[in-house]
N, C-alpha and C. Protein backbone atom coordinates (compact mmCIF):
# COMPACT_ATOMS: atom_id res chain seq x y z
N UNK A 1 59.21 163.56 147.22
CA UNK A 1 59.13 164.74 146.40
C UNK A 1 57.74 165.33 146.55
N UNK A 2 57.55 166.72 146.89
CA UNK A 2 56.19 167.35 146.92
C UNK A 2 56.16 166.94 148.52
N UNK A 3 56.87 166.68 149.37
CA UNK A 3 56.80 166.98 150.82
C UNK A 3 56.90 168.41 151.37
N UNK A 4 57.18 169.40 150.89
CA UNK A 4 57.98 170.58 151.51
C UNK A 4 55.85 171.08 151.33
N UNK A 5 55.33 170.51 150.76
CA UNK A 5 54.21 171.39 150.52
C UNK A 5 52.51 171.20 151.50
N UNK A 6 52.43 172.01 152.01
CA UNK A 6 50.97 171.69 152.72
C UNK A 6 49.64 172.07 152.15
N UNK A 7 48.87 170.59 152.27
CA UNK A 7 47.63 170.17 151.33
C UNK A 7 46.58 171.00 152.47
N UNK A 8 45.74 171.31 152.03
CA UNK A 8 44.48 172.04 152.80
C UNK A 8 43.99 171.21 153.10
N UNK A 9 43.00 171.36 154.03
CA UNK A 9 41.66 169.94 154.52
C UNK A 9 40.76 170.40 153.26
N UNK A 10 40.23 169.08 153.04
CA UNK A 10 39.58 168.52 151.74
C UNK A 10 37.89 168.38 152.83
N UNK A 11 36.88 169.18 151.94
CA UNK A 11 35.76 168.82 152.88
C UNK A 11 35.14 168.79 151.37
N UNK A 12 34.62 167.35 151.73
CA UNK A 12 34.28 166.52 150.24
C UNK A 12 32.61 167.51 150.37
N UNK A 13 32.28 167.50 148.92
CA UNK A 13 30.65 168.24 149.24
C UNK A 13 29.86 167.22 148.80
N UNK A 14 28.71 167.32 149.16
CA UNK A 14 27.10 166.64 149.54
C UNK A 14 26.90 166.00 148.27
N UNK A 15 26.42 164.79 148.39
CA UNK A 15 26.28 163.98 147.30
C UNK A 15 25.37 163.91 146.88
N UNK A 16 25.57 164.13 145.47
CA UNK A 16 24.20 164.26 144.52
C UNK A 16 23.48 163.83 144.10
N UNK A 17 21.89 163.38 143.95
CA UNK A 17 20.95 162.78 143.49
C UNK A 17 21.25 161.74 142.08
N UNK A 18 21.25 160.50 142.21
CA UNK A 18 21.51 160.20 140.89
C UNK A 18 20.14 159.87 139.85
N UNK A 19 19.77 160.78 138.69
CA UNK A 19 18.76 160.37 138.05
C UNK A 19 19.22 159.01 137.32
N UNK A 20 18.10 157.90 137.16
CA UNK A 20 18.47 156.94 136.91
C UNK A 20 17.84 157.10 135.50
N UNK A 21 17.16 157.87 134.72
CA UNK A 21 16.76 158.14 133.73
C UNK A 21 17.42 157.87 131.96
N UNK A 22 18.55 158.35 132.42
CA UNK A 22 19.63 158.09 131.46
C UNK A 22 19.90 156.66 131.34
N UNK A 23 20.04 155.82 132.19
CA UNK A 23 20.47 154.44 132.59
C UNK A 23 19.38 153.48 131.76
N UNK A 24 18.04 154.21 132.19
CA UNK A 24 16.65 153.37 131.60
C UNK A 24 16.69 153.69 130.29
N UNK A 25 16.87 154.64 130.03
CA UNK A 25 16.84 154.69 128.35
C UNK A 25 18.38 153.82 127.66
N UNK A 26 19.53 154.17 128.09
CA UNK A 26 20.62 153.47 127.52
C UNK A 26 20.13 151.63 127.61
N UNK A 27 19.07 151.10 128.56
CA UNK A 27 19.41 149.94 129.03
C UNK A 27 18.15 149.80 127.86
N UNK A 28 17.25 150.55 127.74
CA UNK A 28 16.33 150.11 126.68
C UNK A 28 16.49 150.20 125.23
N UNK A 29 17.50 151.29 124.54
CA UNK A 29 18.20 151.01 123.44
C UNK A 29 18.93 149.98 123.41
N UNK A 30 19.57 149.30 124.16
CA UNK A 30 20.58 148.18 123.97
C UNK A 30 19.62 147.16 123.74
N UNK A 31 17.88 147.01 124.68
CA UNK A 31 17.64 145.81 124.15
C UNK A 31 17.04 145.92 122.93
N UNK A 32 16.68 147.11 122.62
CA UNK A 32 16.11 147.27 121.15
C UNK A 32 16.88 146.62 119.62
N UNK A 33 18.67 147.16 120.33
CA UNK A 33 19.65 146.88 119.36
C UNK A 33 20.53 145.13 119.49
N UNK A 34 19.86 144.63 120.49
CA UNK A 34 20.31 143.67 120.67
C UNK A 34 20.49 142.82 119.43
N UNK A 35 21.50 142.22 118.95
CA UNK A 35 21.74 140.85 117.68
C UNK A 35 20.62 140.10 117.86
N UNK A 36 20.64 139.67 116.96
CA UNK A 36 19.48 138.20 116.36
C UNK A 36 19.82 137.41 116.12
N UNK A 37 19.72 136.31 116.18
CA UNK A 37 20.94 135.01 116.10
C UNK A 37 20.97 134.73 114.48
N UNK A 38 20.10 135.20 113.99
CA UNK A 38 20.93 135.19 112.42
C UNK A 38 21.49 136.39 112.33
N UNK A 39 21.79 137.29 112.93
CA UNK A 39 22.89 138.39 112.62
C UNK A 39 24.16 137.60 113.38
N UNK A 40 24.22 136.87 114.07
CA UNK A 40 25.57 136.08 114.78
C UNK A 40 25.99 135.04 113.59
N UNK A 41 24.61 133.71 113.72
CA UNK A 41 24.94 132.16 113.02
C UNK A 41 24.68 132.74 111.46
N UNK A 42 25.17 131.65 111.01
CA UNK A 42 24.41 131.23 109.77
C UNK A 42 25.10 129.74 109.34
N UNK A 43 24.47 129.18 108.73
CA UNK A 43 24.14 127.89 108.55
C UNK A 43 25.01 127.71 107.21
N UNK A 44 26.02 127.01 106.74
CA UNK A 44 26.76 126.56 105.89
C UNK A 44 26.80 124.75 105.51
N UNK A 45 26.51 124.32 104.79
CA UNK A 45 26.28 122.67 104.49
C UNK A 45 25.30 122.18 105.90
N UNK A 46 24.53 123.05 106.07
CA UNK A 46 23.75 122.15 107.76
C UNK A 46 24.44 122.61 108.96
N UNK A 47 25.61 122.95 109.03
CA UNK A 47 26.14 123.65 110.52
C UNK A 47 26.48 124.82 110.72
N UNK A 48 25.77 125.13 112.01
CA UNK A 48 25.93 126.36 112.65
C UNK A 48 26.95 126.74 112.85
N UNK A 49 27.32 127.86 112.41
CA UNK A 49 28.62 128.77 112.90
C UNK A 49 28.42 130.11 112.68
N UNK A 50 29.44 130.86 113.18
CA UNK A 50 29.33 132.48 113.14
C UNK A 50 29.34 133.09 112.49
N UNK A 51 29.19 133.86 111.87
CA UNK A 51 28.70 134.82 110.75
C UNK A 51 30.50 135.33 110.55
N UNK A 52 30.81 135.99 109.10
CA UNK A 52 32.23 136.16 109.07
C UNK A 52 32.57 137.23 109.99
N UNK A 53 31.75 138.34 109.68
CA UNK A 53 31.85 139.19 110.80
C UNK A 53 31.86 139.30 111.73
N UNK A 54 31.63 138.22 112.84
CA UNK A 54 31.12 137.77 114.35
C UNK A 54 32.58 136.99 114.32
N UNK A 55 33.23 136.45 113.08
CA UNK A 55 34.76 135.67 113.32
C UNK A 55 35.44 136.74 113.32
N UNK A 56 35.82 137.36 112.76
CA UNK A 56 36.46 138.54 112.48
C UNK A 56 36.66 139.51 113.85
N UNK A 57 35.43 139.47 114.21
CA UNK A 57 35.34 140.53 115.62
C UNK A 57 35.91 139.61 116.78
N UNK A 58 35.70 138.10 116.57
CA UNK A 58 36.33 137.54 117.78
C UNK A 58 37.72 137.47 117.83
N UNK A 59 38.30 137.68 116.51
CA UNK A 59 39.71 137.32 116.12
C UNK A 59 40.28 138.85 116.69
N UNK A 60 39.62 139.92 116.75
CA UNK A 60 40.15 141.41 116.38
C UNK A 60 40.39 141.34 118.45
N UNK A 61 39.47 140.60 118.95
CA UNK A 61 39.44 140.66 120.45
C UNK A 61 40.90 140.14 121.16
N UNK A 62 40.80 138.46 120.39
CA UNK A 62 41.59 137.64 120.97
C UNK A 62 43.03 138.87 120.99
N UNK A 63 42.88 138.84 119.98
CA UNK A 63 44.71 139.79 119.50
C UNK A 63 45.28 140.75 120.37
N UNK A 64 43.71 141.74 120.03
CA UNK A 64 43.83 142.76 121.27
C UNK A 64 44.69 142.13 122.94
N UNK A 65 44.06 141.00 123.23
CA UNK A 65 44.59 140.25 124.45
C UNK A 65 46.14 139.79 124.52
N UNK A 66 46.74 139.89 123.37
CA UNK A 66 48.25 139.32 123.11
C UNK A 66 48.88 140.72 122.95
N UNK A 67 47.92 141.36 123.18
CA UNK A 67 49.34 143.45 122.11
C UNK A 67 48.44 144.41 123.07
N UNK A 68 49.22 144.18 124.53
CA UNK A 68 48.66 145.40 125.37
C UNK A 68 49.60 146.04 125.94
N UNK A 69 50.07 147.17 126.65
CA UNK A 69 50.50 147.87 127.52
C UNK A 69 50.62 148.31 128.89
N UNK A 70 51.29 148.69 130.18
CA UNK A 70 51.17 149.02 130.96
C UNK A 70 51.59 150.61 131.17
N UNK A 71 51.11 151.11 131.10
CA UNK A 71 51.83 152.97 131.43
C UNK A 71 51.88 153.42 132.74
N UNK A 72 52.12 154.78 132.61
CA UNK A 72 52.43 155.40 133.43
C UNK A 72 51.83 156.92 133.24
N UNK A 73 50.82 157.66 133.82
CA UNK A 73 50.43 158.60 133.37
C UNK A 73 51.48 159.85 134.53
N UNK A 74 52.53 160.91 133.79
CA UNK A 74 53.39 161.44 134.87
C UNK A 74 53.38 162.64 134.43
N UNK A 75 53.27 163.02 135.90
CA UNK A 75 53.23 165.10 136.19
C UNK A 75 54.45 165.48 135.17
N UNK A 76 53.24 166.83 134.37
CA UNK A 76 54.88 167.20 133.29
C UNK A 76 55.21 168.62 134.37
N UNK A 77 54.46 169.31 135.13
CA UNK A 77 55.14 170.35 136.23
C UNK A 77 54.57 169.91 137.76
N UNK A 78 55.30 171.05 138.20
CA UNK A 78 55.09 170.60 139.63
C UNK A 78 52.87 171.55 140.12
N UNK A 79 52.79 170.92 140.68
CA UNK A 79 51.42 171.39 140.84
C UNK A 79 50.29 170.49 141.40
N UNK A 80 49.08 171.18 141.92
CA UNK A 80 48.29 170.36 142.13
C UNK A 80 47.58 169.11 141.13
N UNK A 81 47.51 168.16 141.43
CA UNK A 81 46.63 167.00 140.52
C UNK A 81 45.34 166.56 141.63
N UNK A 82 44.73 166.25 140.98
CA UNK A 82 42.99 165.59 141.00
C UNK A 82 43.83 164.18 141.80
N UNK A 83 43.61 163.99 142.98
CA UNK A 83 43.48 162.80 143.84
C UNK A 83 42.14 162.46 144.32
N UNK A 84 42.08 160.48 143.91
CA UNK A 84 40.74 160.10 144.19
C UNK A 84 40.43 159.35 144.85
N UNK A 85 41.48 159.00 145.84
CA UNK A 85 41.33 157.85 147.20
C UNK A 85 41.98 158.43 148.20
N UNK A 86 42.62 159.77 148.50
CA UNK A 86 43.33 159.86 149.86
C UNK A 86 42.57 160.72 150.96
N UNK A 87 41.24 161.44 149.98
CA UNK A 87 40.20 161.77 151.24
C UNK A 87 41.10 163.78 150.99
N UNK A 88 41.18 163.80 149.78
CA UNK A 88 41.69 165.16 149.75
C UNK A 88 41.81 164.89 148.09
N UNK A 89 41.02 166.27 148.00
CA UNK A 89 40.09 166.21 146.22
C UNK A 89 41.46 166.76 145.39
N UNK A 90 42.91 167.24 145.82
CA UNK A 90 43.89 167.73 145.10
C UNK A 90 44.82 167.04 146.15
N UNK A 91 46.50 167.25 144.99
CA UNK A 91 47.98 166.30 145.78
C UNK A 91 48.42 166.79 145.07
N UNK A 92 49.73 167.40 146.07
CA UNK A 92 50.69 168.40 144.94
C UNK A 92 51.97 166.93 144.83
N UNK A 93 52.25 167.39 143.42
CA UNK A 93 52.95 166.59 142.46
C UNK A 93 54.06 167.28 142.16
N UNK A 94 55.00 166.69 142.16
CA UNK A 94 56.37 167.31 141.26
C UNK A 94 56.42 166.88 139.55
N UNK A 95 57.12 167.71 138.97
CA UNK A 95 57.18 167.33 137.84
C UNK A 95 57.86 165.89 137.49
N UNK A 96 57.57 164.39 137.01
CA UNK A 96 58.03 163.18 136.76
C UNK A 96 57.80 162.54 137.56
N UNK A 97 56.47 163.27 138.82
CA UNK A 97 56.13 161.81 139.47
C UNK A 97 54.73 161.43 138.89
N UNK A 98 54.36 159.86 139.54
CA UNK A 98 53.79 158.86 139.11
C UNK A 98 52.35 159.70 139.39
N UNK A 99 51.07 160.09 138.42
CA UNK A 99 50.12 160.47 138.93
C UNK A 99 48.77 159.16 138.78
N UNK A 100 49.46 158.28 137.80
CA UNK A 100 48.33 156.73 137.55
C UNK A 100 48.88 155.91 137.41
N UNK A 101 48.89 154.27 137.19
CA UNK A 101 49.52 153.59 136.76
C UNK A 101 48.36 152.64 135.80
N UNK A 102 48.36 152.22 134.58
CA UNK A 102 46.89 151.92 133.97
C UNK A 102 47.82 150.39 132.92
N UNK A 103 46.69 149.95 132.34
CA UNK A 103 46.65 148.64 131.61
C UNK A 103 45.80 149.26 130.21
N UNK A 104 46.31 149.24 129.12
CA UNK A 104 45.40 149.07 127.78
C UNK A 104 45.84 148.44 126.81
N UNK A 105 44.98 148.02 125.91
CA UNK A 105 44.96 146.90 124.70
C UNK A 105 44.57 148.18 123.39
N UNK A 106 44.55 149.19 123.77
CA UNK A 106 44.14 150.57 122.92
C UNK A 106 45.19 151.32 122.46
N UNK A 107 46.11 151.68 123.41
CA UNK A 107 47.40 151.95 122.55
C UNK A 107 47.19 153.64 123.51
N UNK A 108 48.24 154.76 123.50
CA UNK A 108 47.84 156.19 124.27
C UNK A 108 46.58 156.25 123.32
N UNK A 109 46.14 156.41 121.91
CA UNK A 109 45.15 157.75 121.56
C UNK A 109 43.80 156.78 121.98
N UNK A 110 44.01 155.80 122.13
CA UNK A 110 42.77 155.02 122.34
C UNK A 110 42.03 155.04 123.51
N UNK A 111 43.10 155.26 124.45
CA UNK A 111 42.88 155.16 126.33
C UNK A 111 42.39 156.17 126.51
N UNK A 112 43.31 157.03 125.77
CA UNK A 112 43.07 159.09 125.96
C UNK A 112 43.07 159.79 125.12
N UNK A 113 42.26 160.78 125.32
CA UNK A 113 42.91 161.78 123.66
C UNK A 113 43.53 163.11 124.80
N UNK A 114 43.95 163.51 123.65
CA UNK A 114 45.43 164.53 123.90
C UNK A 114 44.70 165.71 124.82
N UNK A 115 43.12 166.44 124.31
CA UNK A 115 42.59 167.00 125.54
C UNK A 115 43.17 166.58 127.15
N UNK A 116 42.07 165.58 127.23
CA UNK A 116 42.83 164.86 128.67
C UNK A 116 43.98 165.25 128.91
N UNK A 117 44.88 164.52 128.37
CA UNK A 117 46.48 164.65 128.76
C UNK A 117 46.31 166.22 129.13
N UNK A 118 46.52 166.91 128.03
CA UNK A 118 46.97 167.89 127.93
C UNK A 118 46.23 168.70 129.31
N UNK A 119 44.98 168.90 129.17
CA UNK A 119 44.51 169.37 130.41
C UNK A 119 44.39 168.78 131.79
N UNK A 120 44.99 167.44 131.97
CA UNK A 120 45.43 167.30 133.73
C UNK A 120 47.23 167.16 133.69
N UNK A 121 47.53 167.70 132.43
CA UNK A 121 49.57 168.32 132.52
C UNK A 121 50.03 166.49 133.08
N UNK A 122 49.48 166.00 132.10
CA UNK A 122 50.53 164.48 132.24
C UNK A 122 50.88 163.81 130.99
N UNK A 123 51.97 163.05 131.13
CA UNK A 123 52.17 162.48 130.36
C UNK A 123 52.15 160.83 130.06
N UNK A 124 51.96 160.25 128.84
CA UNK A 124 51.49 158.83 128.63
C UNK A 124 52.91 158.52 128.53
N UNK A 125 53.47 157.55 129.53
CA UNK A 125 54.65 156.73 129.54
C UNK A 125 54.32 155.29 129.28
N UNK A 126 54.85 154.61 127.90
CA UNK A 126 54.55 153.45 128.10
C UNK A 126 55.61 152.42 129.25
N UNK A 127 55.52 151.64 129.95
CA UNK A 127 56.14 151.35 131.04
C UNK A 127 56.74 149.54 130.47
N UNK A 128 55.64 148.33 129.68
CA UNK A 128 55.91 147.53 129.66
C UNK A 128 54.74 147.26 128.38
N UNK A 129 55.25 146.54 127.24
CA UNK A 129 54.53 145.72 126.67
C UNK A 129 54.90 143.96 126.68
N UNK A 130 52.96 144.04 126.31
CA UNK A 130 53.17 142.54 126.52
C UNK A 130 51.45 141.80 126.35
N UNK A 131 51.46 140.43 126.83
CA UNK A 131 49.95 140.20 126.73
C UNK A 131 49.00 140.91 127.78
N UNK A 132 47.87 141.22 127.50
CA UNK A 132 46.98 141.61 128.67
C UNK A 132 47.47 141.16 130.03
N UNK A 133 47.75 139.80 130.06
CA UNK A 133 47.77 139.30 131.49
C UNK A 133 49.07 139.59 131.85
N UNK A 134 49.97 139.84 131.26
CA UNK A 134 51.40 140.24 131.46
C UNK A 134 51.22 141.26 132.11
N UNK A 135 50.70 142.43 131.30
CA UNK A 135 50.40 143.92 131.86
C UNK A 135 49.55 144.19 132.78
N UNK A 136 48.78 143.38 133.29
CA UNK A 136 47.75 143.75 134.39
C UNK A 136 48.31 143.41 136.16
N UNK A 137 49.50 142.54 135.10
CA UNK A 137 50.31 141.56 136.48
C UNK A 137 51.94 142.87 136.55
N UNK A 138 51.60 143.70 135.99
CA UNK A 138 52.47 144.74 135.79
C UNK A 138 52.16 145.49 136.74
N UNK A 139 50.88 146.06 135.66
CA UNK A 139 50.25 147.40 136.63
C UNK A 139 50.34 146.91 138.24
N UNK A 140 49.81 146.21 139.03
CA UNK A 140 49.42 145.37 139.69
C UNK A 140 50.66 145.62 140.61
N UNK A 141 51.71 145.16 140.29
CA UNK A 141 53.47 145.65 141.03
C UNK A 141 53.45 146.56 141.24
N UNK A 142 53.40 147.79 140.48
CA UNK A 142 53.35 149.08 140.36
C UNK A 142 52.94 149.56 141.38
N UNK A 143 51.45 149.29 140.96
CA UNK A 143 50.54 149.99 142.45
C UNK A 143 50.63 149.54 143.56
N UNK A 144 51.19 148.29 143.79
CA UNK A 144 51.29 147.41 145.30
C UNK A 144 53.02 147.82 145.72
N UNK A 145 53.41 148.44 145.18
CA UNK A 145 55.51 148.87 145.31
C UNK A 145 55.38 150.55 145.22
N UNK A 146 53.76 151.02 144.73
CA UNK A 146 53.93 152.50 145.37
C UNK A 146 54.37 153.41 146.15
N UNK A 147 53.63 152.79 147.56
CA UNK A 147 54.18 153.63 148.75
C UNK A 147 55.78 153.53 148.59
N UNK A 148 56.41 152.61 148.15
CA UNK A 148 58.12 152.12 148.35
C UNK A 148 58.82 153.05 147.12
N UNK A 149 58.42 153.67 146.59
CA UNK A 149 59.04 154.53 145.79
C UNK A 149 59.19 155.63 146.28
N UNK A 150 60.69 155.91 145.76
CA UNK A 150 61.70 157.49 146.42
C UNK A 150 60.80 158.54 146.16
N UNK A 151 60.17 158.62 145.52
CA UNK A 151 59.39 159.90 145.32
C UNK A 151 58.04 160.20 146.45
N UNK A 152 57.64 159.04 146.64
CA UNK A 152 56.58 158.74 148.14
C UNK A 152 57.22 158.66 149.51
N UNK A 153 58.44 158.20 149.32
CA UNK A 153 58.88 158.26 150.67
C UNK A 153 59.94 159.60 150.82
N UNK A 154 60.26 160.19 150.62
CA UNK A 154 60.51 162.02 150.68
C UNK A 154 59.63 162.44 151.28
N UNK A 155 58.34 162.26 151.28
CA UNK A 155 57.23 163.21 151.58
C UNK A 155 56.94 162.85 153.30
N UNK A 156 56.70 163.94 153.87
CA UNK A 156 56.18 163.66 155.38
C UNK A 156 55.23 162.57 155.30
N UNK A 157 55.79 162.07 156.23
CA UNK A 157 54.50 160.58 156.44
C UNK A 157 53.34 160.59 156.62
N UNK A 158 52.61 161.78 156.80
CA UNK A 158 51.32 162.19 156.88
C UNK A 158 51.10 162.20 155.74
N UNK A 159 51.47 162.44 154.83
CA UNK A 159 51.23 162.96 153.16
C UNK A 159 51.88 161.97 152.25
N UNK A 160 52.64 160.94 152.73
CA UNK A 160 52.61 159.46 151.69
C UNK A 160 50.88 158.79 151.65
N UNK A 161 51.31 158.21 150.28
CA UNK A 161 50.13 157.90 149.51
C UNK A 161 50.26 156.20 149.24
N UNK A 162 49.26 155.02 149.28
CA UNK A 162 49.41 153.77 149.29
C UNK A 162 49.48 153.68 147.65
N UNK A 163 48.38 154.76 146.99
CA UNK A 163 48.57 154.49 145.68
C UNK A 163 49.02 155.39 144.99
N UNK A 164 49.00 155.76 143.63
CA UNK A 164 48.97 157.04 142.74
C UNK A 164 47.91 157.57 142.91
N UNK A 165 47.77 159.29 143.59
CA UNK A 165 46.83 160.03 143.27
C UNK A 165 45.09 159.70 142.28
N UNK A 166 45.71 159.30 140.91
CA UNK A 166 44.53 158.89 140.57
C UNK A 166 44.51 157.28 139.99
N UNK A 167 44.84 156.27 140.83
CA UNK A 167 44.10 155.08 141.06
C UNK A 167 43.39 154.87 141.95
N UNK A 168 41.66 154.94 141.72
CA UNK A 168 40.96 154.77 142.88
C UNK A 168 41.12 153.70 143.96
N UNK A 169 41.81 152.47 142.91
CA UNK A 169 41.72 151.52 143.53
C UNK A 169 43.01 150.50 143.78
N UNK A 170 43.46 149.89 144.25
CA UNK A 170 44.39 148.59 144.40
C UNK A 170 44.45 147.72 142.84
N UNK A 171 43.15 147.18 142.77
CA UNK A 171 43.10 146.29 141.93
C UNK A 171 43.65 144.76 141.67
């Protein structure tokens, strides 16, 4: 699907200076704000343990790891989308194909807010719940059974894709 259509040559432009400025200051607030080990421990009958709040936050983590998701972020029309590994900065999409395939423990408003969505015209499909490692071993199928989906293989073979448009990566 989105074969009948021809992509322009993509001539990526000149790469930009990165100030590292921002980086030095974020890396020097963090050590400013760094915990103190009595903001972690505190001491109850003689033994060390974590502060309730430091239990609390580990408990809020673990959970997170048992109540995650795998989605599907999908073209709501047909049109160009933002591609970020095929060496061509746009990929025309039909409406209901696959434009990401992602893993979160956040839930849609957490991953994305509705801006996003709304302005790259996709939609949040949840695909599979389950534990983190369930869903990462999800996503993971997904993106490795890409190219093998009817919607990738329609397209002239010059213009099949190994992944979704916007997964930079394998993973």
């Amino acid at each position: 699907m989105g074969a009948e259509v021809v992509q322009p040559k993509f001539e990526p432009p000149e790469k930009k200076k990165t100030n590292l400025l921002p980086f030095v200051i974020a890396a020097a607030v963090l050590i400013v704000c760094a915990l103190k080990w009595r903001d972690v421990v505190e001491y109850v009958n003689g033994e060390a343990q974590l502060t309730a709040k430091h239990r609390k936050e580990l408990q809020s983590h673990l959970d997170e790891a048992d109540e995650a998701e795998q989605y599907a972020l999908i073209a709501l029309t047909d049109g160009w989308y933002t591609c970020v590994h095929s060496g061509l900065a746009l990929y025309f999409l039909k409406a209901g194909e696959v434009w990401k395939y992602g893993t979160t423990t956040k839930g849609e408003q957490g991953r994305y807010d509705y801006k996003f969505l709304r302005s790259n015209r996709v939609s949040y499909i949840v695909q599979f719940r389950g534990t983190l490692h369930e869903c990462l071993k999800e996503e993971k199928k997904k993106i490795y059974m890409y190219p093998l989906l009817p919607e990738n293989l329609v397209r002239e073979e010059e213009l099949r894709l190994i992944r979704p448009p916007y997964n930079p990566i394998r993973r």
